[in-house]
N, C-alpha and C. Protein backbone atom coordinates (compact mmCIF):
# COMPACT_ATOMS: atom_id res chain seq x y z
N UNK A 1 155.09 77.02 128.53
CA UNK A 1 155.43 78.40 128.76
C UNK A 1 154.37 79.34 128.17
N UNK A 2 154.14 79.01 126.99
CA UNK A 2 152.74 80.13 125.85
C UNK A 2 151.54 79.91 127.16
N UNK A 3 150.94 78.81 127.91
CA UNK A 3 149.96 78.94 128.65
C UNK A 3 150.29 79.36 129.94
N UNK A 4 151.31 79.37 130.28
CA UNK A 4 151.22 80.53 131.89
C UNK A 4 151.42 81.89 131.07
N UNK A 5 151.93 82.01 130.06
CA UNK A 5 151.73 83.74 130.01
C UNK A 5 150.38 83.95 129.53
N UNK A 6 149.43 83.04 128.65
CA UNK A 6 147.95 83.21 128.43
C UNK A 6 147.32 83.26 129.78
N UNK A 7 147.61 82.67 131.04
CA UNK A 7 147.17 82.38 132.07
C UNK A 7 146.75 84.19 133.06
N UNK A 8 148.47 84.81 132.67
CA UNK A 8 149.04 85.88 133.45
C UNK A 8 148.12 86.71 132.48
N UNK A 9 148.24 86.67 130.99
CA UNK A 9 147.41 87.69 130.46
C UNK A 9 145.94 87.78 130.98
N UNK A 10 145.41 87.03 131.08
CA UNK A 10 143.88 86.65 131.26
C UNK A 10 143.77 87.50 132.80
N UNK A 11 144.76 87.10 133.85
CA UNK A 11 144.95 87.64 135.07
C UNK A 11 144.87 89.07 135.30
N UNK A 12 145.79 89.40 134.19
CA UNK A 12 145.97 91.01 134.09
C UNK A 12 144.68 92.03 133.78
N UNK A 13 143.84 91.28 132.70
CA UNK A 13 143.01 92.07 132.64
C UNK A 13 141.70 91.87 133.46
N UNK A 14 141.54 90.61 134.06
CA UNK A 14 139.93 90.73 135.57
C UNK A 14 140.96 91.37 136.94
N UNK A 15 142.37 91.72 136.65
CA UNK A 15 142.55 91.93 138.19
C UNK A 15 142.31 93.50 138.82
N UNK A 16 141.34 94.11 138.05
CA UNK A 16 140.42 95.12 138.70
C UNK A 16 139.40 94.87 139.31
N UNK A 17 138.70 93.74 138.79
CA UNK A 17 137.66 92.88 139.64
C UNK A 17 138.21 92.71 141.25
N UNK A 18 139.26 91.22 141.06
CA UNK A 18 139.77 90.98 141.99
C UNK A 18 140.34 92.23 142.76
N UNK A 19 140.84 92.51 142.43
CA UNK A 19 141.52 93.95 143.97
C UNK A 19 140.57 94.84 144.23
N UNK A 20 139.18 95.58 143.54
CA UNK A 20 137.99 95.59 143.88
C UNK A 20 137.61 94.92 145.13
N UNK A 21 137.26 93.98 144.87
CA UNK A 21 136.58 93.23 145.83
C UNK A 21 137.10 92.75 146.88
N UNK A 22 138.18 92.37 146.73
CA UNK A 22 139.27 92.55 148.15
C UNK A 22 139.32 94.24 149.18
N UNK A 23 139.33 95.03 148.18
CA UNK A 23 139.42 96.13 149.01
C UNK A 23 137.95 96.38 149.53
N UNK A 24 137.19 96.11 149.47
CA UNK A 24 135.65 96.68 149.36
C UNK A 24 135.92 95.34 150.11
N UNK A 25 135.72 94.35 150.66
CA UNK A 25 135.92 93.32 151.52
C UNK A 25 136.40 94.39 152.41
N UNK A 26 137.87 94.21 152.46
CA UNK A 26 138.56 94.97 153.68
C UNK A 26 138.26 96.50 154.15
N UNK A 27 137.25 97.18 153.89
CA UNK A 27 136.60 98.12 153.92
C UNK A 27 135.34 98.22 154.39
N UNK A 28 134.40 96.95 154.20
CA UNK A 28 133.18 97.28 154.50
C UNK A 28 132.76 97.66 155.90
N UNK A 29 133.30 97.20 156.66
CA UNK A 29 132.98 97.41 158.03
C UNK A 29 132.93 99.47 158.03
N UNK A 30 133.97 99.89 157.77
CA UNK A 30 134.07 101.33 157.51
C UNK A 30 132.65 102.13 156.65
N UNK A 31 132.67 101.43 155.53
CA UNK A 31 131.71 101.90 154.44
C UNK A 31 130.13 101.76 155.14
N UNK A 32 130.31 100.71 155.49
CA UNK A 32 128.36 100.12 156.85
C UNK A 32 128.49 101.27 157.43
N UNK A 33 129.79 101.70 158.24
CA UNK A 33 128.98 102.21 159.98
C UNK A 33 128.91 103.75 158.99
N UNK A 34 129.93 104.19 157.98
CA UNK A 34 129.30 105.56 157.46
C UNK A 34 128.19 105.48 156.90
N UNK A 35 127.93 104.29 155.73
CA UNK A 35 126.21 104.59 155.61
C UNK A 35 125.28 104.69 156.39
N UNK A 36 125.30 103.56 157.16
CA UNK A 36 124.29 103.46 158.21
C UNK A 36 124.17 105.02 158.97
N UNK A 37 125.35 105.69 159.46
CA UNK A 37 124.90 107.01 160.20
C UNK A 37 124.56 108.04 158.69
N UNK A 38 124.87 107.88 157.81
CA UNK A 38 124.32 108.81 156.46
C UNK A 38 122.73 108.88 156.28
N UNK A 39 122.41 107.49 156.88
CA UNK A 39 121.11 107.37 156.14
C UNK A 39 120.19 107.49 157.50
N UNK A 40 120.66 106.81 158.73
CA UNK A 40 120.04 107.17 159.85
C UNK A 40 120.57 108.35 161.03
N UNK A 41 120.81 109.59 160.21
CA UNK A 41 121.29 110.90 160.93
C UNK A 41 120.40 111.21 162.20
N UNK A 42 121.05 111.10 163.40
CA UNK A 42 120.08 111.97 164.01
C UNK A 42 118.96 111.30 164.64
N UNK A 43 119.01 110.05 164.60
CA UNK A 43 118.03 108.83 164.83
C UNK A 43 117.71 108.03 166.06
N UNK A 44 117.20 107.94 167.09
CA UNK A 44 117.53 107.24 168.09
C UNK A 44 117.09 105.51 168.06
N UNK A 45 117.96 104.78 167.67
CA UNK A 45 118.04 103.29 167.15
C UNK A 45 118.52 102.37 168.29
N UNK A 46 118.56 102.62 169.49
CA UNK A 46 119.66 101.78 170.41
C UNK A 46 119.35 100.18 170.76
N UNK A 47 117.92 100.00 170.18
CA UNK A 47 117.79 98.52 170.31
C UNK A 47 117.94 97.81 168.69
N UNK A 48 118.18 98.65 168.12
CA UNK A 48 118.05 98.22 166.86
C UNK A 48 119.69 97.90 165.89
N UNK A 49 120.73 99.22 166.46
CA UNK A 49 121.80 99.67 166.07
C UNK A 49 122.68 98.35 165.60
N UNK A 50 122.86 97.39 165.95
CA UNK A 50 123.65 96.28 165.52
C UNK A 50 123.08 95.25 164.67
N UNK A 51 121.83 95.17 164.45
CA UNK A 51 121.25 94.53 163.57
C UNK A 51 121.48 95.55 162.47
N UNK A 52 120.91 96.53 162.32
CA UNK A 52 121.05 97.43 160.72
C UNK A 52 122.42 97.50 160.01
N UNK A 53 123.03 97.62 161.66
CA UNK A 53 124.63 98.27 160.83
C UNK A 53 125.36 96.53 160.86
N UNK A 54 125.37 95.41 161.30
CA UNK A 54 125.53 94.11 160.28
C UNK A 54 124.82 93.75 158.69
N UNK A 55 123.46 94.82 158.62
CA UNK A 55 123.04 94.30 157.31
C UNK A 55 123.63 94.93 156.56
N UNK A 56 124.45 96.70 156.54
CA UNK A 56 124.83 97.45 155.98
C UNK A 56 126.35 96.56 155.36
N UNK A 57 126.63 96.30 156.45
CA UNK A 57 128.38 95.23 156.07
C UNK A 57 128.13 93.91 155.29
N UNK A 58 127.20 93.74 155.31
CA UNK A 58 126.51 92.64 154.71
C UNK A 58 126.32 92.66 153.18
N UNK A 59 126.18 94.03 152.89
CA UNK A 59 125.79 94.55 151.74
C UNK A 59 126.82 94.61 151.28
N UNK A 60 127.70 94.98 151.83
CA UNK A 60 129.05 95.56 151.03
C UNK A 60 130.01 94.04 150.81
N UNK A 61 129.76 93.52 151.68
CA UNK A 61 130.61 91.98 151.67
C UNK A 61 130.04 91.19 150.07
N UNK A 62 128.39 91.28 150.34
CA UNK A 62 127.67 90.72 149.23
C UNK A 62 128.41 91.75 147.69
N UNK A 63 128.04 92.72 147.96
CA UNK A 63 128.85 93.13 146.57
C UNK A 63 130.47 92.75 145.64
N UNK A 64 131.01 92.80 147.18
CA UNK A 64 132.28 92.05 146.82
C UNK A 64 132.34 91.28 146.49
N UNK A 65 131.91 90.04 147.00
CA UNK A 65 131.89 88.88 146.59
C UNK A 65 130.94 88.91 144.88
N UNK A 66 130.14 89.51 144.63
CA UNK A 66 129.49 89.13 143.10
C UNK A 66 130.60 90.10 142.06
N UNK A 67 131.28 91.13 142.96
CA UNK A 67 132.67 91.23 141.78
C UNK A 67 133.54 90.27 141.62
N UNK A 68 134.09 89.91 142.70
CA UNK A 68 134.80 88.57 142.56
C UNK A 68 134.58 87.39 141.67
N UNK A 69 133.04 87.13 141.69
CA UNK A 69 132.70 85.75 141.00
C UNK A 69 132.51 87.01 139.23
N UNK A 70 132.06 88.13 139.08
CA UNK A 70 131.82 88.82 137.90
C UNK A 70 133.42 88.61 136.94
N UNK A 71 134.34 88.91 137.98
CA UNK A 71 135.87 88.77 137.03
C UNK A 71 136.31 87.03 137.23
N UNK A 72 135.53 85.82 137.71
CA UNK A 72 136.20 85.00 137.51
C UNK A 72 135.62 84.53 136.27
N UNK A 73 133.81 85.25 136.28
CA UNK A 73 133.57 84.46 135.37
C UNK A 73 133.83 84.91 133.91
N UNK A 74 134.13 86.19 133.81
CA UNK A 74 135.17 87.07 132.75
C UNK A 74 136.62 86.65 132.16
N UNK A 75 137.16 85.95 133.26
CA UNK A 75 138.23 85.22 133.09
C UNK A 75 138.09 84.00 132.08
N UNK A 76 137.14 83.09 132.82
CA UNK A 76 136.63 81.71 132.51
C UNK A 76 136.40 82.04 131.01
N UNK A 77 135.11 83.00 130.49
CA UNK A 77 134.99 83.26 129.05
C UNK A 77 135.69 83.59 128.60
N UNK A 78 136.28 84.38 128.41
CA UNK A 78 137.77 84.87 128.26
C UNK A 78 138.83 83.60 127.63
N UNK A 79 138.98 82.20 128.40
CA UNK A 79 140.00 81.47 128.12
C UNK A 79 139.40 80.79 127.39
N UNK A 80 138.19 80.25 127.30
CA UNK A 80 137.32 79.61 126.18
C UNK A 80 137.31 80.03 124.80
């Protein structure tokens, strides 16, 4: 019983990481196509437009994911 609530404590405090990065997961597609037109305003891109705006989602996926692994590995030290 003392190690699932050490378990839940440990949980409680990376799960800003985790729901971070889940939301910013489930978001990026949104966050790409606004950067991408933020940064290329006004631009005429039409052979280009789906390559940039996959690297833009790309970016944001990649970030998520290194929060994700940032609070597991916060966790991990944490229980050590």
């Amino acid at each position: 019983m003392d190690s699932l609530f050490l378990f839940i404590c440990f949980i409680k405090n990376q799960r800003k990481y985790f729901i971070s990065s889940f939301v910013l997961i489930f978001f990026s597609v949104p966050l790409g196509y606004s950067t991408f037109q933020i940064i290329y305003y006004e631009k005429e891109l039409t052979g280009v437009f789906d390559i940039l705006l996959e690297g833009y989602i790309n970016v944001y996926v990649f970030i998520a994911i290194m929060l994700y692994g940032l609070g597991l590995v916060k966790m991990l030290t944490e229980k050590k």
